[in-house]
Each structure stands twice: as C-alpha cells, then as structure tokens.
C-alpha atoms as a PDB file:
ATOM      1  CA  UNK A   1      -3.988 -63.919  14.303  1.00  0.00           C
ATOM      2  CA  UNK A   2      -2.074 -67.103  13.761  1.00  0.00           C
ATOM      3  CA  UNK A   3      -4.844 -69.817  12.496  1.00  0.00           C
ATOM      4  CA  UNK A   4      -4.843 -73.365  12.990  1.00  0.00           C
ATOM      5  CA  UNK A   5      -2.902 -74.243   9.487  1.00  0.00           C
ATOM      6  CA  UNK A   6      -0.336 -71.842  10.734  1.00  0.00           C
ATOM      7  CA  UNK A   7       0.374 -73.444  13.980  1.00  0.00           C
ATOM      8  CA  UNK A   8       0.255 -77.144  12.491  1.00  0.00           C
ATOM      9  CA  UNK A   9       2.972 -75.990   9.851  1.00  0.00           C
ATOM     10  CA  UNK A  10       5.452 -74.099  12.777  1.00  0.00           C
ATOM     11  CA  UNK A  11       5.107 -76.916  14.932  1.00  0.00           C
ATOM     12  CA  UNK A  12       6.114 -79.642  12.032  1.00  0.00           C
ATOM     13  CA  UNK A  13       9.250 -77.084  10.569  1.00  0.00           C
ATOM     14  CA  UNK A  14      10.283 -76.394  14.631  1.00  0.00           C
ATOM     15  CA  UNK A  15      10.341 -80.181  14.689  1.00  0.00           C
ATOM     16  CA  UNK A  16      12.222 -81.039  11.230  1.00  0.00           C
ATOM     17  CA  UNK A  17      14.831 -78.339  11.403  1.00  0.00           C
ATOM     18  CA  UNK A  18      15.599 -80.404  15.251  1.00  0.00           C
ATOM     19  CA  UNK A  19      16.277 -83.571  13.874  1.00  0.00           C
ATOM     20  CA  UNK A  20      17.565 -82.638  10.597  1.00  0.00           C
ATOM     21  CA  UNK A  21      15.803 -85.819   8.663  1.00  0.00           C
ATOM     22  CA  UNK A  22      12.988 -85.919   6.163  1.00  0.00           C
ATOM     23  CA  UNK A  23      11.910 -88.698   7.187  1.00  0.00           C
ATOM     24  CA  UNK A  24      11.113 -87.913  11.099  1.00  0.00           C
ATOM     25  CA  UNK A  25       8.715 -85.439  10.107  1.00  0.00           C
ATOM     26  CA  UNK A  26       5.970 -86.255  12.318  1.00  0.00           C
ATOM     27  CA  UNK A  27       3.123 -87.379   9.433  1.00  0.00           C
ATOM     28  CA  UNK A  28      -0.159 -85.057  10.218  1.00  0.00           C
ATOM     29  CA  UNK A  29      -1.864 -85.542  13.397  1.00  0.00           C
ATOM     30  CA  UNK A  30      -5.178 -88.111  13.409  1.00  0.00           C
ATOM     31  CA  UNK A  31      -8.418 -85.881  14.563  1.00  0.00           C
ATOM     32  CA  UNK A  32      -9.697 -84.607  15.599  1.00  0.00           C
ATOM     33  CA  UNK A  33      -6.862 -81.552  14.534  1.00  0.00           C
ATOM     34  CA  UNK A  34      -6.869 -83.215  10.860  1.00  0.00           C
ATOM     35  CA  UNK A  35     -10.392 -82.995  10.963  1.00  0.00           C
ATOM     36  CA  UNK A  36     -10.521 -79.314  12.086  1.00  0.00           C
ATOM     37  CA  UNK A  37      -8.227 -78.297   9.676  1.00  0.00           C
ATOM     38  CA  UNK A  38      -9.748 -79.795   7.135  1.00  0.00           C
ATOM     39  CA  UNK A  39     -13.259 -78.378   8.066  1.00  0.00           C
ATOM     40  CA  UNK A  40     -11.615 -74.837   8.320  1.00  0.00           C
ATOM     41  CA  UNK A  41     -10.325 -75.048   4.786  1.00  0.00           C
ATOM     42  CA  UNK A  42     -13.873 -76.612   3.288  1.00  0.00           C
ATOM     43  CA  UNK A  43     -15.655 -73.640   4.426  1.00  0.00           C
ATOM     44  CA  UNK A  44     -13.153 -70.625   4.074  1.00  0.00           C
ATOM     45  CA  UNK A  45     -12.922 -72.089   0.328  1.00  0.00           C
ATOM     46  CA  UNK A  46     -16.864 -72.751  -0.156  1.00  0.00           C
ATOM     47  CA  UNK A  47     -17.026 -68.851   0.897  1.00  0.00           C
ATOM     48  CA  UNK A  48     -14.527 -67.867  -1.416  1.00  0.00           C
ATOM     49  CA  UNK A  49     -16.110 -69.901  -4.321  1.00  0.00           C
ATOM     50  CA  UNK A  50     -19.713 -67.927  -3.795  1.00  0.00           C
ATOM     51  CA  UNK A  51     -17.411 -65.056  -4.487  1.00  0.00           C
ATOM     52  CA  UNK A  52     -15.153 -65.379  -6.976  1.00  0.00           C
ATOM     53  CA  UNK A  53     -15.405 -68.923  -8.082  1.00  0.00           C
ATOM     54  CA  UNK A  54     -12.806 -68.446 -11.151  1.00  0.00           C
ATOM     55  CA  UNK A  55      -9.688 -67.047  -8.552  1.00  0.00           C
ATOM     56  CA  UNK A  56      -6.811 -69.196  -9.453  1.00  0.00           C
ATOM     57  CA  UNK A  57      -5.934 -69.040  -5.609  1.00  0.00           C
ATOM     58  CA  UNK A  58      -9.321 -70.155  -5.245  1.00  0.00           C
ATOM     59  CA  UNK A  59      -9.245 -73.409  -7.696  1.00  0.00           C
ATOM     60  CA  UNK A  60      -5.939 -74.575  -6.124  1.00  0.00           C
ATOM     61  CA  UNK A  61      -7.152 -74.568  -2.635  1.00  0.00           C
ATOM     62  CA  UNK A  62      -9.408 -76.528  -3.343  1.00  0.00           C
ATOM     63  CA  UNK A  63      -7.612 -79.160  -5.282  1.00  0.00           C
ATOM     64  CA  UNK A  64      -5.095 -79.089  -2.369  1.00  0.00           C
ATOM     65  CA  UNK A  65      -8.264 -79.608  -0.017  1.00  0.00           C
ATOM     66  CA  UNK A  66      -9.696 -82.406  -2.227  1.00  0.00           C
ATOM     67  CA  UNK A  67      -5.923 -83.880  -1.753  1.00  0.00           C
ATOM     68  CA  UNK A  68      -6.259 -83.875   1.722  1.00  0.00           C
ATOM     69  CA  UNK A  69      -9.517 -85.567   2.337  1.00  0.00           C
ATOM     70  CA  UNK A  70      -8.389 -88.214  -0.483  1.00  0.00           C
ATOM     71  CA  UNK A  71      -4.730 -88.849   0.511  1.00  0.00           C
ATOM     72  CA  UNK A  72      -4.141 -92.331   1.473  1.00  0.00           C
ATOM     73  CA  UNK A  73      -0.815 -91.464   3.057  1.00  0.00           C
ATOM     74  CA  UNK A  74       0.329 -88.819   6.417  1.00  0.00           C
ATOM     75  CA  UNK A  75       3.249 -87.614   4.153  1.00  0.00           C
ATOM     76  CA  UNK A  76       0.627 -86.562   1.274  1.00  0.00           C
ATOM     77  CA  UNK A  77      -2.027 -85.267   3.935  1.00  0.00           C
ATOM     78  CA  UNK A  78       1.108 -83.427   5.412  1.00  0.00           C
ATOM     79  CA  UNK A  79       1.903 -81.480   1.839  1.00  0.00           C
ATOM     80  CA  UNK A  80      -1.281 -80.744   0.998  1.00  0.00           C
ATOM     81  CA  UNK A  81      -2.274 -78.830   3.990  1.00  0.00           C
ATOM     82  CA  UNK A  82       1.364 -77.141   3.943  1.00  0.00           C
ATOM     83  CA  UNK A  83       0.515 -76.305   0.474  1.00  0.00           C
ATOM     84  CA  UNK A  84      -2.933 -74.604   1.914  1.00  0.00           C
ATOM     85  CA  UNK A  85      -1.391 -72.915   4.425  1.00  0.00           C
ATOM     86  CA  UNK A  86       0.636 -70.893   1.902  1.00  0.00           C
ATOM     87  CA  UNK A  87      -2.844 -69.953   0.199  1.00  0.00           C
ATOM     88  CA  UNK A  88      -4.685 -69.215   3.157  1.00  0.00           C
ATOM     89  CA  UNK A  89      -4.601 -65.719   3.533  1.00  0.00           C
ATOM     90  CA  UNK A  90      -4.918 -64.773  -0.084  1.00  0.00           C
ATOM     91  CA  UNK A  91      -8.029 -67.264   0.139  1.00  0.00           C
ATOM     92  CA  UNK A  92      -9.101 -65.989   3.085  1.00  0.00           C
ATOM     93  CA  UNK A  93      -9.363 -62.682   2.091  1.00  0.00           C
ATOM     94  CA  UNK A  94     -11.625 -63.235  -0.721  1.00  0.00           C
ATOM     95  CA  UNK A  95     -14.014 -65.050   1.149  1.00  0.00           C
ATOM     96  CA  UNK A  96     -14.332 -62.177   3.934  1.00  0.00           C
ATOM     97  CA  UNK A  97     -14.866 -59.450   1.574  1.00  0.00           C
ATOM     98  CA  UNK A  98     -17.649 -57.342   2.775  1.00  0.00           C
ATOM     99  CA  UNK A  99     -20.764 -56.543   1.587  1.00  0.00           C
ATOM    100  CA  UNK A 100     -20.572 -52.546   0.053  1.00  0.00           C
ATOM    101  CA  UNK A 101     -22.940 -50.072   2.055  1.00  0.00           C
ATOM    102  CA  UNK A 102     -25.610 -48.726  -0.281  1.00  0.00           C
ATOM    103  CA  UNK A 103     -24.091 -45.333  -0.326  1.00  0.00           C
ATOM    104  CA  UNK A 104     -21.494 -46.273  -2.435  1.00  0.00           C
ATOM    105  CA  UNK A 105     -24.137 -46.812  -4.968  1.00  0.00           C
ATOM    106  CA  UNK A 106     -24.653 -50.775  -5.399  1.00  0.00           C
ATOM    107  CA  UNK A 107     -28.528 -51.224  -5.723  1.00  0.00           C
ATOM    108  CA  UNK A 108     -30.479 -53.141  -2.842  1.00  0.00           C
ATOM    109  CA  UNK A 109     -33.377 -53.409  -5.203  1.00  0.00           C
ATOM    110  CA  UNK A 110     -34.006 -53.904  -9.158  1.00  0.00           C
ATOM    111  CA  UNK A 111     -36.991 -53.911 -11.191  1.00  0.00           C
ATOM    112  CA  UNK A 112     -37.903 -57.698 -12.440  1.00  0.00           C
ATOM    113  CA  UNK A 113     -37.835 -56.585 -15.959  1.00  0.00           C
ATOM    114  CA  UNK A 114     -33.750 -55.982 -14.766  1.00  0.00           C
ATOM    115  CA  UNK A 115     -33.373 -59.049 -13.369  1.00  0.00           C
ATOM    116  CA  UNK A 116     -35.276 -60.966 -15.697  1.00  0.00           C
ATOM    117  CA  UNK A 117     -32.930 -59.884 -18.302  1.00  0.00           C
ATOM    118  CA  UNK A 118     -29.971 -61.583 -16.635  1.00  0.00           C
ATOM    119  CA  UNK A 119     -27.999 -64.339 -17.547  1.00  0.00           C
ATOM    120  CA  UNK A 120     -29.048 -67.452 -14.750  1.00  0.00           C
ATOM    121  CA  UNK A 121     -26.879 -70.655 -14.131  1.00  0.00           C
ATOM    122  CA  UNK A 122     -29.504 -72.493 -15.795  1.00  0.00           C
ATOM    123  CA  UNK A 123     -32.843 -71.971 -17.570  1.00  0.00           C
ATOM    124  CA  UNK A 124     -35.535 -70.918 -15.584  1.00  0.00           C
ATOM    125  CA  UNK A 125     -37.749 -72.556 -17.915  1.00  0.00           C
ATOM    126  CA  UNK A 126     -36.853 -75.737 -16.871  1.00  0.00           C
ATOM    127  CA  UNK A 127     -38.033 -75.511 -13.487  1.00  0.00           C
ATOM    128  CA  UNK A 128     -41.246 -75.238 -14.316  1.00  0.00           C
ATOM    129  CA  UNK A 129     -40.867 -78.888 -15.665  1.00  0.00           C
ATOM    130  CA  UNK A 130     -38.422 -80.749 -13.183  1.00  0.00           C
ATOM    131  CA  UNK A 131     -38.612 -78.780  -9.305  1.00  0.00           C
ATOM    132  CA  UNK A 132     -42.843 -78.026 -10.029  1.00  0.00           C
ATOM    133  CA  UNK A 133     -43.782 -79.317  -6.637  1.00  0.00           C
ATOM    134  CA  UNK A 134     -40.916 -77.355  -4.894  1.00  0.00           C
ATOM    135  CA  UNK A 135     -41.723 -73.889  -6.946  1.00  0.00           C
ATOM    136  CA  UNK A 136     -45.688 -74.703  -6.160  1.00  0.00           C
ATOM    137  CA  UNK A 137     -44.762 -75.030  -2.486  1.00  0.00           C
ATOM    138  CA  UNK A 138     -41.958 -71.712  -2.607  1.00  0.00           C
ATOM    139  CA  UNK A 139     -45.529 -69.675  -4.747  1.00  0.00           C
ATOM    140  CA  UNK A 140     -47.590 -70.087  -1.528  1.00  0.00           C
ATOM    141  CA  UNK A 141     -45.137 -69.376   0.392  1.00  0.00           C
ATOM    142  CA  UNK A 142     -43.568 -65.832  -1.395  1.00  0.00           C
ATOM    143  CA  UNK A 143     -47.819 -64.944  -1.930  1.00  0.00           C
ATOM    144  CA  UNK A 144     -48.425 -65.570   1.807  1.00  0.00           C
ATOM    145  CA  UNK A 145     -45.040 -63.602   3.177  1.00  0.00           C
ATOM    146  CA  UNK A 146     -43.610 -61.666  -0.057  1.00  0.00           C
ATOM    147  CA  UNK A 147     -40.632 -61.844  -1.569  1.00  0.00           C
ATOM    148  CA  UNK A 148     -38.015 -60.835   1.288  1.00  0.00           C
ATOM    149  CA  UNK A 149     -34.868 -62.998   1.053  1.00  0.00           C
ATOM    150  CA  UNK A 150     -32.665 -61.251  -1.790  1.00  0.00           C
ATOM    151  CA  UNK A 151     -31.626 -62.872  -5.311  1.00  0.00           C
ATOM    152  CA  UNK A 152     -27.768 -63.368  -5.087  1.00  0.00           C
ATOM    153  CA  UNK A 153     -26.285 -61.551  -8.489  1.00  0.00           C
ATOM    154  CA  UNK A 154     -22.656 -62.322  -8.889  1.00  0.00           C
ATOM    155  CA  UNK A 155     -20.542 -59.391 -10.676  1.00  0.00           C
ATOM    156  CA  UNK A 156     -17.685 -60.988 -12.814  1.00  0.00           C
ATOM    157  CA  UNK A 157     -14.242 -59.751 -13.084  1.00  0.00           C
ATOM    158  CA  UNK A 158     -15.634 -58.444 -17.276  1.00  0.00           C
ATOM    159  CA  UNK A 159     -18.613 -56.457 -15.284  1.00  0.00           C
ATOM    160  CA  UNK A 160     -20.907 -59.093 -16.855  1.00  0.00           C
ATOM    161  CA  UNK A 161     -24.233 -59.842 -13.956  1.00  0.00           C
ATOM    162  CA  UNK A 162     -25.441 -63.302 -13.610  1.00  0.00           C
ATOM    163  CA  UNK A 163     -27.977 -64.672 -11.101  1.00  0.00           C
ATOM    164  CA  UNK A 164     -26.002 -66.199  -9.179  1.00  0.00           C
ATOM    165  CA  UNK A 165     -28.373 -67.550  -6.068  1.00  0.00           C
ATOM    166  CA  UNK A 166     -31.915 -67.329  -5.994  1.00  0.00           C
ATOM    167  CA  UNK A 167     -33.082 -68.503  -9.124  1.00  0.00           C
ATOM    168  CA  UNK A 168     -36.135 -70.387  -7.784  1.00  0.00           C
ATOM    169  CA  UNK A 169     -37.572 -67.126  -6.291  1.00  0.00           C
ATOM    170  CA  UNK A 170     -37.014 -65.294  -9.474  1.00  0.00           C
ATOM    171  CA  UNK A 171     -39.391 -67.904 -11.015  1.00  0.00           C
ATOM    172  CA  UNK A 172     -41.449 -66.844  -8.615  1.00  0.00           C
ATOM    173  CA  UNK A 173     -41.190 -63.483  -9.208  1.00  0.00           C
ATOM    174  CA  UNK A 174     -42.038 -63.917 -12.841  1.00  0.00           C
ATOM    175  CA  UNK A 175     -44.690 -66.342 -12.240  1.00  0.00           C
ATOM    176  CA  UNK A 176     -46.680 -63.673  -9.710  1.00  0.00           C
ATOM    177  CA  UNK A 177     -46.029 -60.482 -11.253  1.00  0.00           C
ATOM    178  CA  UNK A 178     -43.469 -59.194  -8.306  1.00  0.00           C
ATOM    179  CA  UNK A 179     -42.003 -55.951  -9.591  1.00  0.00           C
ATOM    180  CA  UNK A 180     -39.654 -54.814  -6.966  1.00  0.00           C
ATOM    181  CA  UNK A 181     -36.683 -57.434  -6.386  1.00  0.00           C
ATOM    182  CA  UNK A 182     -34.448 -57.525  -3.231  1.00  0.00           C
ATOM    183  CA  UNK A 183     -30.897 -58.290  -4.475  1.00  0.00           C
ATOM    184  CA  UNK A 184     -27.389 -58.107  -3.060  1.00  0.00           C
ATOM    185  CA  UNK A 185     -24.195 -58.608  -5.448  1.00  0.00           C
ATOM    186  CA  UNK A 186     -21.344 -60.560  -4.846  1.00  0.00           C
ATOM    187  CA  UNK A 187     -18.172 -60.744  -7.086  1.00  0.00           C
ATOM    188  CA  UNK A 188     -15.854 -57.976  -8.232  1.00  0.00           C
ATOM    189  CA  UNK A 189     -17.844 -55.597  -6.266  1.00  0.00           C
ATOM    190  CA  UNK A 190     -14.767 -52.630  -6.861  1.00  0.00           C
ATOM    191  CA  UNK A 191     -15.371 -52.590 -10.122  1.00  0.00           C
ATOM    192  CA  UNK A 192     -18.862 -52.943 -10.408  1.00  0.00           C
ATOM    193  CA  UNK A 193     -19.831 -49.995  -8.148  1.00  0.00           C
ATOM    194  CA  UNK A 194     -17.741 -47.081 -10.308  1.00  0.00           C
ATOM    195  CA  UNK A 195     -20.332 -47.798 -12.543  1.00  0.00           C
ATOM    196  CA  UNK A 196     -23.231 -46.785 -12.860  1.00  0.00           C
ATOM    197  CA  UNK A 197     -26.283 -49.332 -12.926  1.00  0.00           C
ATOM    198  CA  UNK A 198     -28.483 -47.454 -15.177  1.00  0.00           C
ATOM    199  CA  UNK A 199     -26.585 -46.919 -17.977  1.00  0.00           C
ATOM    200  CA  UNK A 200     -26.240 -51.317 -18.661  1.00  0.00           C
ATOM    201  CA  UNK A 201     -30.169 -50.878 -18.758  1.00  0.00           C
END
C-alpha cells in the first residue's frame, strides 16, 4: 500500500526528472498535505519509540521529523520528508509489531514482589512526595474498581525488564497490598519469549 510520503516523493521525482533542473523542484506543498504528512510521521514514530526507543532507524526519523516541523525553508521541508520516506517502512514496522498471544509463553500477569523488583524510569519513591494528590486520587480509584489496566514492561534488546508505563499504578499496587499484577511487554519481544520467565526470578 503506497502511503502518503510515498506518493509526495513520486510525484516530486516524476516532476524533476521532466524538467531536468534542481531548482524547479516544486518546494513541499502548504497543508494541509504538509500537515498530514507530518502528523503521519509524529505518530508512526511516537509508536515506534514505546517500542524500541534506542532503534537507530527510530532516532533518525525523528530528527528528520523534528527537521521538518522546524525548517524555515520548502527545499529543507522537501529533504527531510524525502529522507523519512526512505525510513518509513523499516519504522513502520517496528511500531506495528504485535502483541505475542499468551501461548507462546509471555506472562499476562506477575506477582508484585516480580514487578516490584524491576528497574522503573524513575523512583517510585518520589511520587509519594511530588504527584501525592494524583496517587491519592488513582488509590480510590484502583480500591473502588481494582487494578485492571496493565503495567507496560519494556523488554530491551540485553533481555533486561524495566517498567516501562504504569508506574503510578505500581505505587499503587505497593501502597494497597495488590498481589496479582496485569502486565503486557513491549520491546524485543522475540527474544524475550525463548526464555523462560521463571528462571530471572
């Protein structure tokens, strides 16, 4: 399926290789096609970030992106997005990876001792002492309707777990005693499931 990145960059070759100058390449279109190609790439990227955020592919979308939505001239705009359009399926890929089925032996559920013993993006403990009013509003909430929306656990390409998303509810968790955790792992998923999750415990 050709996408819109595709299309744009076809259409602006077709046209250069007919006039044979550089400088009649028609600069990139005002919106709202700029705009929608720009949006595209800002969430196929975001997606692909949740997943594998260190990707080299990954990073240099979205520099190219950031070049985009800075670029002060139609000629820079223009190379940027070209330069996206090469990434785009590589990107694209990564963010579309699907979640494994449970048969295939990636865990829907851990213990909290498990997840407690993760690595987070920062310290729970701090929470407790700058977000108190949010975690006292997300405590009733979790006591009056449990704990159902899973903590995000992002596998890294070593095999090395890290709460990823979810960190507030884990505070939760701790806080109330919860010991069954919903979870769902992102990240280098391949790897991660020809191993066996009991023996890293």
């Amino acid at each position: 399926m050709r996408t819109a990145y595709g299309k744009y960059i076809g259409d602006q070759k077709e046209q250069f290789l007919k006039r044979g100058n550089p400088e009649e390449v028609p600069a990139v279109p005002e919106s709202p096609l700029t705009e929608a190609l720009i949006k595209e790439g800002d969430e196929i990227v975001t997606r692909a970030e949740a997943i594998d955020p260190n990707n080299a592919s990954v990073i240099e979308f979205r520099r190219l992106l950031n070049q985009a939505k800075e670029a002060t001239t139609t000629e820079a705009q223009r190379q940027a997005l070209t330069r996206m359009e090469a990434l785009e399926d590589e990107v694209r890929a990564i963010a579309e990876v699907p979640k494994p089925p449970a048969e295939k032996g990636i865990p829907r559920r851990l213990s909290l001792e498990q997840v407690s013993g993760l690595e987070t993006r920062f310290p729970i403990e701090k929470l407790w002492t700058d977000e108190r009013a949010y975690l006292d509003k997300l405590t009733t909430e979790i006591e009056r309707e449990g704990l159902t929306e899973p903590i995000t656990i992002r596998v890294r390409d070593d095999g090395s777990l890290i709460v990823w998303d979810g960190i507030h509810r884990l505070a939760v968790a701790q806080k109330l005693g919860i010991k069954d955790i919903p979870v769902e792992f992102i990240g280098n998923i391949s790897a991660f499931s020809k191993r066996c999750l009991g023996d890293q415990y």
